[in-house]
N, C-alpha and C. Protein backbone atom coordinates (compact mmCIF):
# COMPACT_ATOMS: atom_id res chain seq x y z
N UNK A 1 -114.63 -175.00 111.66
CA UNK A 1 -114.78 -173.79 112.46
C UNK A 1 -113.46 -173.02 112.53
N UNK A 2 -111.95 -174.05 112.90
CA UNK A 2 -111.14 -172.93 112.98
C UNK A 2 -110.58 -172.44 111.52
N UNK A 3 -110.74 -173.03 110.47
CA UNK A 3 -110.62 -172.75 108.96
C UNK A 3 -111.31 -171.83 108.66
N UNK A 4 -112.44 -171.49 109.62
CA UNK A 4 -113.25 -170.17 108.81
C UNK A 4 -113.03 -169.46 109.80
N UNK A 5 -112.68 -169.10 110.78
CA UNK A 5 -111.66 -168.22 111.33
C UNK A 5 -110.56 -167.78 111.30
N UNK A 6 -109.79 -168.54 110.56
CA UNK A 6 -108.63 -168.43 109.93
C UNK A 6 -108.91 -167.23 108.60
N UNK A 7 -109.86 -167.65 108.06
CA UNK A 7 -110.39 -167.45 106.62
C UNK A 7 -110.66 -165.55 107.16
N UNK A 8 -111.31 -165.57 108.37
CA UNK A 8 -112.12 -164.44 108.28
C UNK A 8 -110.59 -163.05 109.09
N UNK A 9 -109.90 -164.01 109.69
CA UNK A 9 -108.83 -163.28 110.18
C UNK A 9 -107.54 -162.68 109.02
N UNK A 10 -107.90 -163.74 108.17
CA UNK A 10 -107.03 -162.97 106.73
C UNK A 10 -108.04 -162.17 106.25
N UNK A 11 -109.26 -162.08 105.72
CA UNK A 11 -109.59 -161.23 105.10
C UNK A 11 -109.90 -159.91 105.83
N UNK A 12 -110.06 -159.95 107.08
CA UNK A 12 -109.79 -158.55 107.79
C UNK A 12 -108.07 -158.19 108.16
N UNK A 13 -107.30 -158.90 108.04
CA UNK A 13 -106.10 -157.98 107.71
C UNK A 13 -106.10 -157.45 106.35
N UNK A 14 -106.25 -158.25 105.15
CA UNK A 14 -106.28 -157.62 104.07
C UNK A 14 -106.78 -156.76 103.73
N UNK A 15 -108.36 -156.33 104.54
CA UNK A 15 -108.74 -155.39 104.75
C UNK A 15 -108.41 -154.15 104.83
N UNK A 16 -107.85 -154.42 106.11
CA UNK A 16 -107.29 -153.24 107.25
C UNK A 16 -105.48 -152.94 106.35
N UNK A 17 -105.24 -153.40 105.60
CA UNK A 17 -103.86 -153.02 104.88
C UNK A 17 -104.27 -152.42 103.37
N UNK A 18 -105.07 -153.04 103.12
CA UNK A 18 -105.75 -151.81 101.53
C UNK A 18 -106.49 -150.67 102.01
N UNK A 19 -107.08 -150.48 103.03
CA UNK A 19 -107.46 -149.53 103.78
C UNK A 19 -106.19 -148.48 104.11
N UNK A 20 -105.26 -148.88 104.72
CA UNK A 20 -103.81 -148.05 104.57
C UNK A 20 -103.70 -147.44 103.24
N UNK A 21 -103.18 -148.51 102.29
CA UNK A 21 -102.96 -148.14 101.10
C UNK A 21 -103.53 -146.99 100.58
N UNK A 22 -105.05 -147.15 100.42
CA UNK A 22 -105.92 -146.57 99.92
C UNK A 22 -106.22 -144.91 100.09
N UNK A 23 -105.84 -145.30 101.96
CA UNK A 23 -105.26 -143.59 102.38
C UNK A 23 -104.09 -142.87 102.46
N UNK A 24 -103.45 -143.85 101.83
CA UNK A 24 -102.30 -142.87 101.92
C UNK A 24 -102.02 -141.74 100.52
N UNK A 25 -101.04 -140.58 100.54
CA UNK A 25 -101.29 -139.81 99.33
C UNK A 25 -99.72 -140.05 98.84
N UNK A 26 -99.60 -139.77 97.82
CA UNK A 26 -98.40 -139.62 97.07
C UNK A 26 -97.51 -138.67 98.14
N UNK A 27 -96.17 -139.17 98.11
CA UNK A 27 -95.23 -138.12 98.24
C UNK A 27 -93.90 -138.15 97.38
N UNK A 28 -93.46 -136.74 97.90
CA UNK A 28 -92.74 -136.11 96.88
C UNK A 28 -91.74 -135.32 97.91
N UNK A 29 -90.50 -134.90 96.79
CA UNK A 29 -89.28 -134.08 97.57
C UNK A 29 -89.58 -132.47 97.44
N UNK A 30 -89.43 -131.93 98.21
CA UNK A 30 -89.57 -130.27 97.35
C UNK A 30 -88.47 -130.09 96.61
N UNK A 31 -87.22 -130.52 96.33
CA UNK A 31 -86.56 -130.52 94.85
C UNK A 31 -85.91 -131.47 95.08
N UNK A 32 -84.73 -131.53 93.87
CA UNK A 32 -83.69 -132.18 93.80
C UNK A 32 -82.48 -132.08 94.11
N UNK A 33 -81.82 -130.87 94.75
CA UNK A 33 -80.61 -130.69 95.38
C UNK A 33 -80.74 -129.95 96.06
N UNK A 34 -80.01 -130.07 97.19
CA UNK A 34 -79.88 -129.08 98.50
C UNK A 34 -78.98 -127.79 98.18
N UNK A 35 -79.59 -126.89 99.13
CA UNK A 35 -78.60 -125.73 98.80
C UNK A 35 -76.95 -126.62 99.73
N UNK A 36 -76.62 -125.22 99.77
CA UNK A 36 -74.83 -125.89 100.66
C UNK A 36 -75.21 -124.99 102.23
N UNK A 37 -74.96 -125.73 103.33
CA UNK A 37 -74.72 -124.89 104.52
C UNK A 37 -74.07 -123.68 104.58
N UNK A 38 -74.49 -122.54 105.51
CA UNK A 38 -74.06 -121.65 105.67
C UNK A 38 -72.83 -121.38 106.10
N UNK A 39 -71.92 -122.28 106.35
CA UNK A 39 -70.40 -122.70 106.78
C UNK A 39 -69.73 -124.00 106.27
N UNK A 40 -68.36 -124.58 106.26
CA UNK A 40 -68.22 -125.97 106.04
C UNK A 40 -68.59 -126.60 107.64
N UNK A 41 -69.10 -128.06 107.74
CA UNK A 41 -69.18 -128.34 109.21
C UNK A 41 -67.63 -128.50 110.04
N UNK A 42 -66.12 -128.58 109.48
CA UNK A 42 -64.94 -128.46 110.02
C UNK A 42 -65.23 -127.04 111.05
N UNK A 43 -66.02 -125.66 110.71
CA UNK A 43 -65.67 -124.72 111.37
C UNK A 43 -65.99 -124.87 113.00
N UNK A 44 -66.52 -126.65 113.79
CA UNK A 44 -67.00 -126.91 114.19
C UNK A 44 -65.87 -128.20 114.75
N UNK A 45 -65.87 -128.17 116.26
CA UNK A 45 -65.07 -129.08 117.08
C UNK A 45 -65.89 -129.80 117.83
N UNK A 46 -66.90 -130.35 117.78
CA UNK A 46 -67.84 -130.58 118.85
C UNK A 46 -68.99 -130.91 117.90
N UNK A 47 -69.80 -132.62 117.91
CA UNK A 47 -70.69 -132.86 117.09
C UNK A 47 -71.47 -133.50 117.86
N UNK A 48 -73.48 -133.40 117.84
CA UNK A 48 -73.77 -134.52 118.97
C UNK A 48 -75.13 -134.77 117.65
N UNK A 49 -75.07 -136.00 117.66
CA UNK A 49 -76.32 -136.80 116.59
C UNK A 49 -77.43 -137.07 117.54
N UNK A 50 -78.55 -136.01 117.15
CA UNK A 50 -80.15 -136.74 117.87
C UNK A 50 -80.69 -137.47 117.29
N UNK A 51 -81.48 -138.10 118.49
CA UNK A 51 -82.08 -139.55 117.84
C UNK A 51 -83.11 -138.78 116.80
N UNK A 52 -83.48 -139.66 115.35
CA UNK A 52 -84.44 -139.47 114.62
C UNK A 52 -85.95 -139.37 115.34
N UNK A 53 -86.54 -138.43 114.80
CA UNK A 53 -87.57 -137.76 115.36
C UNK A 53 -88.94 -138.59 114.22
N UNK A 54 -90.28 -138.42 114.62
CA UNK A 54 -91.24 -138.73 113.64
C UNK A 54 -92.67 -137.95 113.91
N UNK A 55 -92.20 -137.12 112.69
CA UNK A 55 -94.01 -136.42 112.61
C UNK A 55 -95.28 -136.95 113.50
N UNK A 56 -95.57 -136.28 114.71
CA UNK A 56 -96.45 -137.34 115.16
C UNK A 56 -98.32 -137.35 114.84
N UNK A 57 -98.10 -136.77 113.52
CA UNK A 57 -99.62 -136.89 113.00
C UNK A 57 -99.13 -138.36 111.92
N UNK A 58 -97.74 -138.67 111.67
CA UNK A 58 -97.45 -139.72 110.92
C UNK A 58 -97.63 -141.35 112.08
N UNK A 59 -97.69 -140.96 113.51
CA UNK A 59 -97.27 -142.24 114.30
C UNK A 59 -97.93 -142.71 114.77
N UNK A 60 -99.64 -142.56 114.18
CA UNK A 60 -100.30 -143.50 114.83
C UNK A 60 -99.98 -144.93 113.71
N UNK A 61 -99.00 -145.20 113.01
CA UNK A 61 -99.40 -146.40 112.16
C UNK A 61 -97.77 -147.19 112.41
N UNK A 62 -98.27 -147.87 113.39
CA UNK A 62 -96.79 -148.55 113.79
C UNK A 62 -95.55 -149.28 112.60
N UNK A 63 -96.05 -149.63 111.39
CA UNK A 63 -95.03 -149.76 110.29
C UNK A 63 -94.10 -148.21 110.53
N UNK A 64 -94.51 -147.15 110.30
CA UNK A 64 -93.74 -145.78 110.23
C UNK A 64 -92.98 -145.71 111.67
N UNK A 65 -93.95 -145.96 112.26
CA UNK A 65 -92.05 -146.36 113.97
C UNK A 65 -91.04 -147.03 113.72
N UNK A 66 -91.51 -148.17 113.16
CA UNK A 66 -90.87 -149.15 113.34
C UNK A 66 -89.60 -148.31 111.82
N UNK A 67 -89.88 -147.98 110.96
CA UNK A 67 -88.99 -147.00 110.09
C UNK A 67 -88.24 -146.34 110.75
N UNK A 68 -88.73 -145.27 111.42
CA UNK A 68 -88.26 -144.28 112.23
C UNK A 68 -86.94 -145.32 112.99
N UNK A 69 -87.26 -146.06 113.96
CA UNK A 69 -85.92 -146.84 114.39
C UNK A 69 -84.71 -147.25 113.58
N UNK A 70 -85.79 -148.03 113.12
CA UNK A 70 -84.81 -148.29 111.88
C UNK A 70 -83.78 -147.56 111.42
N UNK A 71 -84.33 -146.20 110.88
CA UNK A 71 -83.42 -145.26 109.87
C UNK A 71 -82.39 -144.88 111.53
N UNK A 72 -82.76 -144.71 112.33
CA UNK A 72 -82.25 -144.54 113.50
C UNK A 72 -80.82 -145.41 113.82
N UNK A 73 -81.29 -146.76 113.84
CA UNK A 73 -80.07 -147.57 113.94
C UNK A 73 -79.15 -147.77 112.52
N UNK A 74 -80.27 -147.51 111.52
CA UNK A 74 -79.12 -147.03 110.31
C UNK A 74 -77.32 -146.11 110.65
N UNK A 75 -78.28 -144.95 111.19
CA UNK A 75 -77.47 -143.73 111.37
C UNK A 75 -76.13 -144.07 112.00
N UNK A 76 -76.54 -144.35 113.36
CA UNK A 76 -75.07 -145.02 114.17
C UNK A 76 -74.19 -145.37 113.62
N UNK A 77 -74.17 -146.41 112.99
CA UNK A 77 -72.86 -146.77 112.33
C UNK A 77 -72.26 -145.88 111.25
N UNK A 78 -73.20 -145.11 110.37
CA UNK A 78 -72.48 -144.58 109.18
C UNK A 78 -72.54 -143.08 109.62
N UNK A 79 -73.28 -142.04 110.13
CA UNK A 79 -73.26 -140.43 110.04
C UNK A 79 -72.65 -140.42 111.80
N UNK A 80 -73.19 -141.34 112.64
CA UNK A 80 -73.01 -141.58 113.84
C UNK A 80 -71.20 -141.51 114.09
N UNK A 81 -70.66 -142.51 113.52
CA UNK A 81 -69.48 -142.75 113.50
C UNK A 81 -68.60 -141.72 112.69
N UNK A 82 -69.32 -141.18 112.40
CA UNK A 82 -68.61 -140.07 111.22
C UNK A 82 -67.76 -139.02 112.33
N UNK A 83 -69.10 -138.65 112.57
CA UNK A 83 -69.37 -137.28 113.28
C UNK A 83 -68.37 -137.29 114.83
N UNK A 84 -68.49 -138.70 115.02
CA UNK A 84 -67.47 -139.09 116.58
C UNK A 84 -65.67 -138.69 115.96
N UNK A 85 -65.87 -139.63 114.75
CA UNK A 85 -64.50 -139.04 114.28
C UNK A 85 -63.80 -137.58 113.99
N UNK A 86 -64.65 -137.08 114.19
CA UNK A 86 -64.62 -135.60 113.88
C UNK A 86 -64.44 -134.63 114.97
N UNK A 87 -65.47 -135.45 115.84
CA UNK A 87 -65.00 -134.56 117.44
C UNK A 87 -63.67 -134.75 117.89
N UNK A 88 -63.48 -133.50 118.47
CA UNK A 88 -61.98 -132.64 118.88
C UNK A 88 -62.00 -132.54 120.27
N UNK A 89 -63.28 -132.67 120.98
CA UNK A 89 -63.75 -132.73 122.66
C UNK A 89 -63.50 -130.68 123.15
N UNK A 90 -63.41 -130.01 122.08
CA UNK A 90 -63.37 -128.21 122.09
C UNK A 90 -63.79 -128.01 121.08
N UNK A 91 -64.45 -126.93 120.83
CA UNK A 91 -64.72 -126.02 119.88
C UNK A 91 -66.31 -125.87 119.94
N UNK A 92 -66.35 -125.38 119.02
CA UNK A 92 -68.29 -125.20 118.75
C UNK A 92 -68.54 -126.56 118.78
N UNK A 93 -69.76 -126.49 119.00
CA UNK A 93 -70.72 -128.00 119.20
C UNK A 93 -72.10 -127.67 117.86
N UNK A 94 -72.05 -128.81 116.82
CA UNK A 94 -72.87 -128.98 115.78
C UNK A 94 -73.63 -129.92 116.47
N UNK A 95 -75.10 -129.45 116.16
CA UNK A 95 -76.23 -130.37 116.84
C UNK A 95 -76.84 -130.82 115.48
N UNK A 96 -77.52 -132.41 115.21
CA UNK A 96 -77.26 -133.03 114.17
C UNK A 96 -78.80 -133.63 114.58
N UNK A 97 -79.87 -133.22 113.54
CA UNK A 97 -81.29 -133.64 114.33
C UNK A 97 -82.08 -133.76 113.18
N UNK A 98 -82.50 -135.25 113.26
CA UNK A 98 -83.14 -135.88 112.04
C UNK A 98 -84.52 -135.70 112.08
N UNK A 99 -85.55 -135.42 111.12
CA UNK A 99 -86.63 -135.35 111.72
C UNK A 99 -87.65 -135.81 110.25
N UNK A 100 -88.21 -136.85 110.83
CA UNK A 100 -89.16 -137.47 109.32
C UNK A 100 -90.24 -136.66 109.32
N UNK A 101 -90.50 -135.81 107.94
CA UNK A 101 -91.73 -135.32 107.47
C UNK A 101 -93.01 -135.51 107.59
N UNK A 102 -92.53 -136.68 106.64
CA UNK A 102 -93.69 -137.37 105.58
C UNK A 102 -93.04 -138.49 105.51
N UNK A 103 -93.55 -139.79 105.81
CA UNK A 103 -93.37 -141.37 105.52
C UNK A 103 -94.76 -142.35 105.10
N UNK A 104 -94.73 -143.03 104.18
CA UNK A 104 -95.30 -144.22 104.33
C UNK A 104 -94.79 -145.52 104.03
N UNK A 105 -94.53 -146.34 105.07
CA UNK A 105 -93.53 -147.60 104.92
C UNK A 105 -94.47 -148.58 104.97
N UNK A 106 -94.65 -149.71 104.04
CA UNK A 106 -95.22 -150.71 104.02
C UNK A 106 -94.55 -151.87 104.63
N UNK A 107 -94.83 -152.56 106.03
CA UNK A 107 -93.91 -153.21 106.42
C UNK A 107 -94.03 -154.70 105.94
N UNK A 108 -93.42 -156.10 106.27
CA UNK A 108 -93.14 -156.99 106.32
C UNK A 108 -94.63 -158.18 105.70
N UNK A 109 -95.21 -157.75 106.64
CA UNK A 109 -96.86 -158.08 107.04
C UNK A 109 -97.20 -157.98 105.72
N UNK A 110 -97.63 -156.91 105.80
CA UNK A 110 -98.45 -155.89 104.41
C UNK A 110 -97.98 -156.33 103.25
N UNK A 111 -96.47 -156.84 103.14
CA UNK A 111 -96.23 -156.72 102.09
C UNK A 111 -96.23 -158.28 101.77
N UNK A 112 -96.22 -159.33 102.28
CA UNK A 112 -96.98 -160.48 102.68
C UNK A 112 -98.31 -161.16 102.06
N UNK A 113 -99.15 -160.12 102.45
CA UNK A 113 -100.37 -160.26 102.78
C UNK A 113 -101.22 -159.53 101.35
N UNK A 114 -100.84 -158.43 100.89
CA UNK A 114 -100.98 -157.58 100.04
C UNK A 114 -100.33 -157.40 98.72
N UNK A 115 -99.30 -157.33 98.83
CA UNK A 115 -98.08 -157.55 97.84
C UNK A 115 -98.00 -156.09 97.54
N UNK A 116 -98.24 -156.04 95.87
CA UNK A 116 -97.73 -154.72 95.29
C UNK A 116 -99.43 -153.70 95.76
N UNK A 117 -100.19 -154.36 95.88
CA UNK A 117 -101.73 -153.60 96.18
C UNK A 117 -100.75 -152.54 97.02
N UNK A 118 -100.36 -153.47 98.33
CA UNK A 118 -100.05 -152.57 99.66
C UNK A 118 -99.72 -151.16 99.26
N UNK A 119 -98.68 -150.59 97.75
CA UNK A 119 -98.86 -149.66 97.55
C UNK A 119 -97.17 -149.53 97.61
N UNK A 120 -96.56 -148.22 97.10
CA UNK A 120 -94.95 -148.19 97.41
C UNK A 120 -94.74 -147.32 98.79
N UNK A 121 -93.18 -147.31 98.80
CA UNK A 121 -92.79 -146.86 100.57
C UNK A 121 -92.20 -145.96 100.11
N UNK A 122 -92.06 -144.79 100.85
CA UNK A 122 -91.38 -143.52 100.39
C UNK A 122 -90.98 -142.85 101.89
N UNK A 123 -90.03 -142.04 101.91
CA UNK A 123 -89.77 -141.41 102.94
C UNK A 123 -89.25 -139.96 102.75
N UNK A 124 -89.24 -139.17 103.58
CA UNK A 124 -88.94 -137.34 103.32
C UNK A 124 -88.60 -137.14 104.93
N UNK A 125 -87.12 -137.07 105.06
CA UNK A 125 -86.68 -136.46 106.16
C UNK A 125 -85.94 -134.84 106.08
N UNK A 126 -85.99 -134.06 107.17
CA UNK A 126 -85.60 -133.32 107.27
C UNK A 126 -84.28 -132.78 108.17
N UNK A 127 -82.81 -132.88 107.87
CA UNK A 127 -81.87 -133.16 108.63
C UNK A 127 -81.73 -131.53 109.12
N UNK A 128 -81.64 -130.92 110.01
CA UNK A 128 -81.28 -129.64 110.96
C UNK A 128 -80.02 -129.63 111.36
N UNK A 129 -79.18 -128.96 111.40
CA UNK A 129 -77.51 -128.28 111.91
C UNK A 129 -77.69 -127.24 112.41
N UNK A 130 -77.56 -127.22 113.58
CA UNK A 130 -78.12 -126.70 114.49
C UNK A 130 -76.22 -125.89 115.38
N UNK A 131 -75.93 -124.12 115.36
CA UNK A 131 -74.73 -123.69 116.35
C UNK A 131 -75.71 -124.17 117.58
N UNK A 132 -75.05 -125.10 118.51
CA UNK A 132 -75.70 -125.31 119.94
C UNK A 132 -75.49 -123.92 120.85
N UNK A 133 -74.46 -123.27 120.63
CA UNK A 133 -74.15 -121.96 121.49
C UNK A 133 -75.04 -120.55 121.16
N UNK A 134 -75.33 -120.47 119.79
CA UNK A 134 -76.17 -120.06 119.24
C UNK A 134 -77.93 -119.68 119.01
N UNK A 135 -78.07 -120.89 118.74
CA UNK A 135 -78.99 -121.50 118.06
C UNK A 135 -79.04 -121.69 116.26
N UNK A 136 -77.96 -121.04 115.85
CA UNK A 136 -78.29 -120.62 114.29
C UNK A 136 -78.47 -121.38 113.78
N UNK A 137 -79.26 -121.81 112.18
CA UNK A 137 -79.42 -123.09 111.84
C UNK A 137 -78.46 -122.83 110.66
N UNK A 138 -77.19 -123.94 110.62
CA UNK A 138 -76.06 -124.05 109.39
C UNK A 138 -77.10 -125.04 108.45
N UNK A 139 -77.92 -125.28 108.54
CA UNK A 139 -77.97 -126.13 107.16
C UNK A 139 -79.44 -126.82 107.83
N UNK A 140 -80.75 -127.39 106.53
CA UNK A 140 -81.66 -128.07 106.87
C UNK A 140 -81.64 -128.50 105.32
N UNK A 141 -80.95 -129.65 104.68
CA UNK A 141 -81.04 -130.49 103.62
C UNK A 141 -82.68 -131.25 104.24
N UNK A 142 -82.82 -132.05 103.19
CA UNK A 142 -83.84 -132.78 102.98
C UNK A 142 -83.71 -133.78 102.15
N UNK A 143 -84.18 -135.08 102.82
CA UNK A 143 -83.80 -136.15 101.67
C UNK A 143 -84.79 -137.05 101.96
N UNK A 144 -85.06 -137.83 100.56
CA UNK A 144 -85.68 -138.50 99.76
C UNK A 144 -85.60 -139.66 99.56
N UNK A 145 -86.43 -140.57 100.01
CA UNK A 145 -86.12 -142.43 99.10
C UNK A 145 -87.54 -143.04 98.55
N UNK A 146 -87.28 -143.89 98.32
CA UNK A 146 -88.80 -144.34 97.80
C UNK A 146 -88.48 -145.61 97.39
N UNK A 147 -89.40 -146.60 97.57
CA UNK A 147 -89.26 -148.13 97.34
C UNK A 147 -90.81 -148.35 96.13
N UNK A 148 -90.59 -149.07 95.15
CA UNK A 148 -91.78 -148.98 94.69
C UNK A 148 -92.29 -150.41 95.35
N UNK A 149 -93.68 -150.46 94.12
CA UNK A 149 -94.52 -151.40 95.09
C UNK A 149 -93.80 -152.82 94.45
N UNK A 150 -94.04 -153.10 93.40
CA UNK A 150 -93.25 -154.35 92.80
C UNK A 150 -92.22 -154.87 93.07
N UNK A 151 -91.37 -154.11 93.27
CA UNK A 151 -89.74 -154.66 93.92
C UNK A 151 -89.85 -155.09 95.48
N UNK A 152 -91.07 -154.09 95.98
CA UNK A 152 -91.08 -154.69 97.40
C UNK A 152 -92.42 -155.70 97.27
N UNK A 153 -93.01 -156.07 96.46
CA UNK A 153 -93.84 -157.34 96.51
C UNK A 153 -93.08 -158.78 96.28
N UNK A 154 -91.81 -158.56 95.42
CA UNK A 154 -90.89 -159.39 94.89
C UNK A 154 -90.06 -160.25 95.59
N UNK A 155 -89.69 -158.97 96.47
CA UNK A 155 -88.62 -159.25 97.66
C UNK A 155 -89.51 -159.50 99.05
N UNK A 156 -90.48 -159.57 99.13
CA UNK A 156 -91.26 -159.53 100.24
C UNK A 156 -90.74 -158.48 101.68
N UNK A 157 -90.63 -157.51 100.78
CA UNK A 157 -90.32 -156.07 101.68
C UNK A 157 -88.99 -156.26 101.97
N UNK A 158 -88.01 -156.68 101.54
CA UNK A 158 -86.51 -156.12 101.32
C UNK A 158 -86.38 -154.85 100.68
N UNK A 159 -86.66 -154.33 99.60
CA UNK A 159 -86.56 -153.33 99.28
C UNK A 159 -87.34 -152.14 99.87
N UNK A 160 -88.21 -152.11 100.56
CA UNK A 160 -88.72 -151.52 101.73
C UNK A 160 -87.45 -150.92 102.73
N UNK A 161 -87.61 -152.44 103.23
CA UNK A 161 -86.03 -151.94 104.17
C UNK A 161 -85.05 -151.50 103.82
N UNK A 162 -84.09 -152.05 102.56
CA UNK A 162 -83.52 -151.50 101.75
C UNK A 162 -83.09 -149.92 101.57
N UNK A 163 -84.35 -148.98 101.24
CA UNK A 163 -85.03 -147.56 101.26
C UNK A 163 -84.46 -147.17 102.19
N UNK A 164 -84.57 -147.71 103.79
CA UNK A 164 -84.27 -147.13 105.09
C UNK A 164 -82.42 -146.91 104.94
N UNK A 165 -81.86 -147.74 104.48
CA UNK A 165 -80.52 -148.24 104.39
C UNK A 165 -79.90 -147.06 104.05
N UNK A 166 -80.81 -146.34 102.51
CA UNK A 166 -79.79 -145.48 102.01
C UNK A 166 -80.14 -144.28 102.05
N UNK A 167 -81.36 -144.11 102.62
CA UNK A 167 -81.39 -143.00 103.54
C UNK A 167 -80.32 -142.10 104.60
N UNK A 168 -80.11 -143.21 105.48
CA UNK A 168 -78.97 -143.41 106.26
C UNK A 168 -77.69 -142.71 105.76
N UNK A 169 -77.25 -143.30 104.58
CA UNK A 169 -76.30 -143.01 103.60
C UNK A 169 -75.91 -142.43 102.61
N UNK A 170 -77.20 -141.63 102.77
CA UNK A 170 -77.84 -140.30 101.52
C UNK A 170 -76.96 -139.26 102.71
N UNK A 171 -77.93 -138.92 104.18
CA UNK A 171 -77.28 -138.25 104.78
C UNK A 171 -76.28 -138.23 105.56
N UNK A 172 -75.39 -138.97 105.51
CA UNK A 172 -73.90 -139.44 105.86
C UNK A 172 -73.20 -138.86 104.98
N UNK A 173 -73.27 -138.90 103.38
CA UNK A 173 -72.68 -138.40 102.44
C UNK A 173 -73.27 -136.64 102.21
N UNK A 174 -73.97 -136.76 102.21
CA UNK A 174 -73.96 -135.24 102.54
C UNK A 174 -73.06 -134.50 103.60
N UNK A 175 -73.52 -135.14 105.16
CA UNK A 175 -72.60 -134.28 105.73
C UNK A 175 -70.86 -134.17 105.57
N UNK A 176 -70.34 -135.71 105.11
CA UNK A 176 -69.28 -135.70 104.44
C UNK A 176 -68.82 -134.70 103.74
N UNK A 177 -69.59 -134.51 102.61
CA UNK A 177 -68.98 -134.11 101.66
C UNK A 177 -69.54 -132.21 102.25
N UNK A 178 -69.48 -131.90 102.99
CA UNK A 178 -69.67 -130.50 103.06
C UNK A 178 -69.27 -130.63 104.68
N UNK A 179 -67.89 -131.06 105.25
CA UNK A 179 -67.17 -130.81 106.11
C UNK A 179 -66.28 -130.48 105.48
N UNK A 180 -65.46 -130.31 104.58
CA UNK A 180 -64.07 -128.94 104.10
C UNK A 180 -64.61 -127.32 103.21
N UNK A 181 -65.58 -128.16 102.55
CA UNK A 181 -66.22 -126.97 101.77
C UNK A 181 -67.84 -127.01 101.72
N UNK A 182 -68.15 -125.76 101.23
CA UNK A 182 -69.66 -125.92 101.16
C UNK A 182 -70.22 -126.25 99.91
N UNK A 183 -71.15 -127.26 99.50
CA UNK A 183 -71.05 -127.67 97.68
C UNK A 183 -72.91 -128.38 98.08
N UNK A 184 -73.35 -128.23 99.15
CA UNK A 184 -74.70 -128.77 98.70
C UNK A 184 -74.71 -130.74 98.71
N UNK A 185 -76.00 -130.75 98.28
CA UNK A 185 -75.68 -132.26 97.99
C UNK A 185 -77.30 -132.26 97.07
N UNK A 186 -77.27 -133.87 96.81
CA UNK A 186 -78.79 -134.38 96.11
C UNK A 186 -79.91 -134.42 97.44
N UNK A 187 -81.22 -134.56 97.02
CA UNK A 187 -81.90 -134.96 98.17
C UNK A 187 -82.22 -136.95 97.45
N UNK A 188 -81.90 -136.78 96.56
CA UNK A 188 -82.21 -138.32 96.34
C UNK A 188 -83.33 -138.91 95.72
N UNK A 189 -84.35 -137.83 95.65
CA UNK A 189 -85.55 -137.83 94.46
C UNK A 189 -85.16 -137.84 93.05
N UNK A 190 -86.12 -139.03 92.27
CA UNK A 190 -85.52 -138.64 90.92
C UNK A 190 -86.54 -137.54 90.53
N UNK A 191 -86.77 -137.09 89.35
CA UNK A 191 -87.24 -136.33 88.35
C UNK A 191 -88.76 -136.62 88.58
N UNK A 192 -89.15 -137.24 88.72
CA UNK A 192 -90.64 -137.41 88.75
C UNK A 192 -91.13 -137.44 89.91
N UNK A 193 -90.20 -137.34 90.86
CA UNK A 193 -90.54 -137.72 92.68
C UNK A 193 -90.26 -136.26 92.89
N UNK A 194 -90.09 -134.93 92.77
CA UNK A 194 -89.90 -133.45 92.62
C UNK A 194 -91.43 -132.94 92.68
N UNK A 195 -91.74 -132.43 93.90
CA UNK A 195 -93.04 -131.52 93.55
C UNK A 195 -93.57 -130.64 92.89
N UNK A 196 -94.23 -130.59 92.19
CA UNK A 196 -94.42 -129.95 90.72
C UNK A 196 -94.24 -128.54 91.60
N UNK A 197 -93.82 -127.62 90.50
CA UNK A 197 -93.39 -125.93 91.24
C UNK A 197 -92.14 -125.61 92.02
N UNK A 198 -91.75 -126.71 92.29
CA UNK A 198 -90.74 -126.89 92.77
C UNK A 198 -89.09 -126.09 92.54
């Protein structure tokens, strides 16, 4: 009796996780490089990082929260710490506001339970630079990761998490590198992850 409850409790998760799969759609970057902000971020004494935000037609599927944090506690240490170093405690104030698109993260479970079926993990955030005195917007890059399904069936969702990591560090290096000058950056899509028309 409890063997075929066991039995029937796996095959309705497996269920209920190819069912995910099954609905979810492809995503994609709208290109491959960002334009450059409308200023360098130096013209700016004053930086405050908001917490990562999540599409909330994306949050009824608790794997994609649990992302959302994630890329969240990513941030702190690497764009988080950046940006502290940078504050002067005067000047303009840069408002720094992450906001996920489009996600589908296959978590831990799923990838467990499912393997490569579960499908690959991809993510599309939208970073905002925001004059706080203003409102003007200096800059809305967009960036890109994607985990396929095999590497995260392999690793049993390391490379899943992984994805979240360099996300983090996609937009860290961006804002880096366009605090002296303005030069743009990648969004982190390759060539085939580019929305056609694009």
């Amino acid at each position: 009796m409890a063997m075929m409850s066991l039995s029937r409790r796996v095959l309705l998760a497996s269920a209920a996780i190819l069912a995910i799969a099954a609905c979810s759609t492809e995503i994609y970057a709208p290109a491959a490089q960002n334009p450059p902000p409308t200023e360098p971020f130096n013209a700016f004494g004053q930086f405050q990082l908001k917490p990562v935000t999540l599409n909330p037609d994306l949050a009824e599927h608790g794997y994609n929260q649990s992302a959302t944090t994630a890329i969240n506690n990513n941030l702190q240490p690497t764009l988080g710490i950046l940006l502290d170093s940078w504050n002067k405690g005067s000047g303009r104030m840069l408002v720094v506001a992450p906001y996920i698109e489009d996600i589908k993260f296959i978590g831990g479970a799923a990838r467990f339970w499912a393997g490569a079926m579960a499908g690959s993990s991809a993510v599309v955030m939208r970073v905002t630079y925001t004059d706080e005195a203003t409102g003007a917007v200096i800059a809305t890059p967009v960036f890109y990761q994607h985990a396929n399904a095999m590497g995260g069936a392999w690793s049993f969702g390391a490379t899943d998490n992984a994805m979240l990591k360099r996300m983090a560090d996609l937009v860290t290096e961006y804002t880096r590198n366009n605090y002296v000058q303005t030069v743009g950056g990648p969004t982190g899509a390759p060539a085939d992850r580019v929305r056609s028309g694009s």
